[in-house]
Protein backbone atom coordinates (compact mmCIF):
# COMPACT_ATOMS: atom_id res chain seq x y z
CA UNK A 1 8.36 19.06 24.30
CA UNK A 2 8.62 22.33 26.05
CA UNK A 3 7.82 22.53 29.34
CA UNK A 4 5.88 25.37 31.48
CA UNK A 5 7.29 26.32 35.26
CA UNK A 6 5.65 23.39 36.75
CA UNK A 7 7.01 20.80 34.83
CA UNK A 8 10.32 22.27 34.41
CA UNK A 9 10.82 21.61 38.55
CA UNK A 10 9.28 18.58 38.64
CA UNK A 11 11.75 17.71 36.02
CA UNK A 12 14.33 19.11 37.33
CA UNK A 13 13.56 17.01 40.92
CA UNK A 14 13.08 13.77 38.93
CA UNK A 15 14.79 13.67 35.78
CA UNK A 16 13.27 11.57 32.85
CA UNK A 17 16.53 9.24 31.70
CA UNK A 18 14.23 8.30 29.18
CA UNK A 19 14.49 11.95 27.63
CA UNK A 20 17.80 11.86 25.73
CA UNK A 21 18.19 15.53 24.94
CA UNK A 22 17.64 18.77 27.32
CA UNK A 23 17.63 21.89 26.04
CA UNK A 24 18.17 25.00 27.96
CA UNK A 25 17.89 28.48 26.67
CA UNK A 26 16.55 31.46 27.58
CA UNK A 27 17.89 35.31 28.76
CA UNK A 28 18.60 34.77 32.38
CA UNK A 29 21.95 33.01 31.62
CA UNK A 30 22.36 32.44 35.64
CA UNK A 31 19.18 30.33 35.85
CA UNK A 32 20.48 27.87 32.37
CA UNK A 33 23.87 27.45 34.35
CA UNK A 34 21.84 26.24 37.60
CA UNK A 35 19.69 24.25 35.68
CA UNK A 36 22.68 22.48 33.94
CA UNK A 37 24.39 21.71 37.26
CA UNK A 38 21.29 20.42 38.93
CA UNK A 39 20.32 18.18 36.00
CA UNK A 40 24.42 17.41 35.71
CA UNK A 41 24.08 16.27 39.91
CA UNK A 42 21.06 14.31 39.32
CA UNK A 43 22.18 12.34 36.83
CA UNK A 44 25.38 11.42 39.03
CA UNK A 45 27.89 12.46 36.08
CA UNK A 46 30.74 13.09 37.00
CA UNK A 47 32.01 16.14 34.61
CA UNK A 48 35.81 16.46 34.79
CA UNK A 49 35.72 12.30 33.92
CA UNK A 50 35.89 11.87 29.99
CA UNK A 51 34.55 8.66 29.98
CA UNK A 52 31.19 9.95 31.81
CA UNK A 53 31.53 13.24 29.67
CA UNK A 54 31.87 15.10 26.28
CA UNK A 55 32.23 18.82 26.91
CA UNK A 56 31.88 20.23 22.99
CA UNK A 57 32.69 23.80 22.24
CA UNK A 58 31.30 26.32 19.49
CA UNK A 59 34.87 25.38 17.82
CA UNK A 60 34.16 21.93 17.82
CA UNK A 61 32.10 22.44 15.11
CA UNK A 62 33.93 24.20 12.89
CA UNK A 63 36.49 21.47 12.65
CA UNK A 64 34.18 18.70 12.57
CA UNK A 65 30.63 19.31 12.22
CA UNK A 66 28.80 15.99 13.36
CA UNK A 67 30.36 15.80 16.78
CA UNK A 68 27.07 16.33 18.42
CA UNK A 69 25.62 13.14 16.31
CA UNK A 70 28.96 11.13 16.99
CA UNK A 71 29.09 11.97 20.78
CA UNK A 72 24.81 11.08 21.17
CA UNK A 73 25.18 7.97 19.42
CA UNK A 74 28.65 6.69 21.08
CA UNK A 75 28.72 4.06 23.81
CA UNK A 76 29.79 5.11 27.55
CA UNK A 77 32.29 2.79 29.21
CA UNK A 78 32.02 3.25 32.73
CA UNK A 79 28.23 4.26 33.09
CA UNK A 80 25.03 3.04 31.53
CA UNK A 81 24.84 6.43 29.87
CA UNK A 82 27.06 9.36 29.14
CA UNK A 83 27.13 13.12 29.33
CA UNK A 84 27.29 14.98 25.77
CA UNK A 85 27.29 18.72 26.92
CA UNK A 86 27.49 21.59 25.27
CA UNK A 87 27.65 25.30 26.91
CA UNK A 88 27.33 28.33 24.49
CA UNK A 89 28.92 30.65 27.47
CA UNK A 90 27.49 33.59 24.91
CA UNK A 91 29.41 32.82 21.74
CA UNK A 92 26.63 30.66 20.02
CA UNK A 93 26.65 31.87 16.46
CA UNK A 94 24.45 31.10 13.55
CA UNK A 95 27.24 28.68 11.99
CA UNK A 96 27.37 26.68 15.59
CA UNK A 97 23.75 26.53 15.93
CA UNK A 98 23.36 25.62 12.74
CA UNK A 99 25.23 22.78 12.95
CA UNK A 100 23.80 21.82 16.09
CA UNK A 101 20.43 21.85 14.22
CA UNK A 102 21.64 19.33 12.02
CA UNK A 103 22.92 17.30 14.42
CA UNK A 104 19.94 17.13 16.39
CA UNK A 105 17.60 16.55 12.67
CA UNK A 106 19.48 13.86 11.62
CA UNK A 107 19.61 12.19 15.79
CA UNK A 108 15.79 12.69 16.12
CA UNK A 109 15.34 11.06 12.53
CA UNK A 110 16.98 8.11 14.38
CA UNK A 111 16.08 8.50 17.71
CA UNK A 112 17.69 4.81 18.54
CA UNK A 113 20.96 5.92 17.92
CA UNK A 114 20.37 8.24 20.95
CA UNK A 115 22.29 6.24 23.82
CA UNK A 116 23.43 9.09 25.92
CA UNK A 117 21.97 12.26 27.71
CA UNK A 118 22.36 15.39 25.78
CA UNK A 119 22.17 18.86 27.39
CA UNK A 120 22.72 21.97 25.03
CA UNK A 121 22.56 25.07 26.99
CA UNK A 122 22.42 27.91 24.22
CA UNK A 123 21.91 30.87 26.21
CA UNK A 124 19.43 33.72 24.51
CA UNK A 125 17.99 32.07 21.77
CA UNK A 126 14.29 32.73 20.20
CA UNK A 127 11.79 30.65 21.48
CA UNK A 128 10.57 31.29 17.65
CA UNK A 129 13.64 30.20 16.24
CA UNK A 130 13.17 26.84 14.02
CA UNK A 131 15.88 25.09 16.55
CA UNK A 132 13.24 25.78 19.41
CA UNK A 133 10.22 24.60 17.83
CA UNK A 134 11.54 21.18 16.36
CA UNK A 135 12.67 20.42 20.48
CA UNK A 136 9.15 21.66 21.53
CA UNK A 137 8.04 18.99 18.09
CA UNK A 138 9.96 16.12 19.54
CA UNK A 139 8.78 13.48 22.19
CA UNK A 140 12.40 13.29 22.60
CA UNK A 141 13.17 16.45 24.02
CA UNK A 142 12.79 18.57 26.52
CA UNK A 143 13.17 22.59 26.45
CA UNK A 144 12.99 24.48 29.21
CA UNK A 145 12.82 27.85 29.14
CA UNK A 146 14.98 30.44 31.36
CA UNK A 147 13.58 33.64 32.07
């Protein structure tokens, strides 16, 4: 579901835990980063804790290409739910976000495997892009837009 301005800081105040993956994208790369930390506060993670958190990387995927879908559907030992996080930091490239589209088809096609939060920040990608408009699709997502 993508969300206009409105929504996104009403969201942003009052998190829906219900909502299992956030996705942030957009030009203005400083407003995805405070986005990320705000939602990363208000869900009380704690980020440098592994248990609470699964930081993956563009290289992740490379070497094993259903980490997103492994990480969503894994269950947190210290918290009710966990962190899965993943920060493009500008290298996102077709390969990665390919993958990550996969991921996120095959998690949505089984939404009940979903037992964590997911937040992909992917920097500057099209809102057009197919990625963006199977998030906007989902009543499991959220998008919001940085520019």
């Amino acid at each position: 579901m993508k969300l206009n301005s409105n929504q996104i800081q009403s969201f942003l105040e009052s998190p829906n835990k219900n909502t299992p993956v956030i996705i942030i994208f957009g030009p203005d790369d400083g407003l995805c980063k405070e986005y990320v930390s705000l939602l990363i506060r208000k869900f009380e993670f704690k980020i440098d804790d592994p248990f609470q958190t699964s930081i993956i990387s563009s290289d992740d995927f490379e070497s094993y290409p259903n980490k997103l879908l492994d990480e969503a559907s894994t269950i947190s030992f210290s918290n009710e739910k966990k962190l899965v996080l993943y920060k493009s930091n500008g290298d996102l490239s077709k390969s990665s976000l390919n993958h990550i589209t996969v991921n996120l088809k095959n998690l949505l096609n089984d939404h009940k495997i979903i037992n964590n939060i997911v937040i992909l920040e992917l920097g500057n990608i099209k809102s057009s892009s197919d990625f963006i408009k199977i998030v906007n699709n989902s009543r499991f997502c959220v998008s919001l837009a940085c520019y």
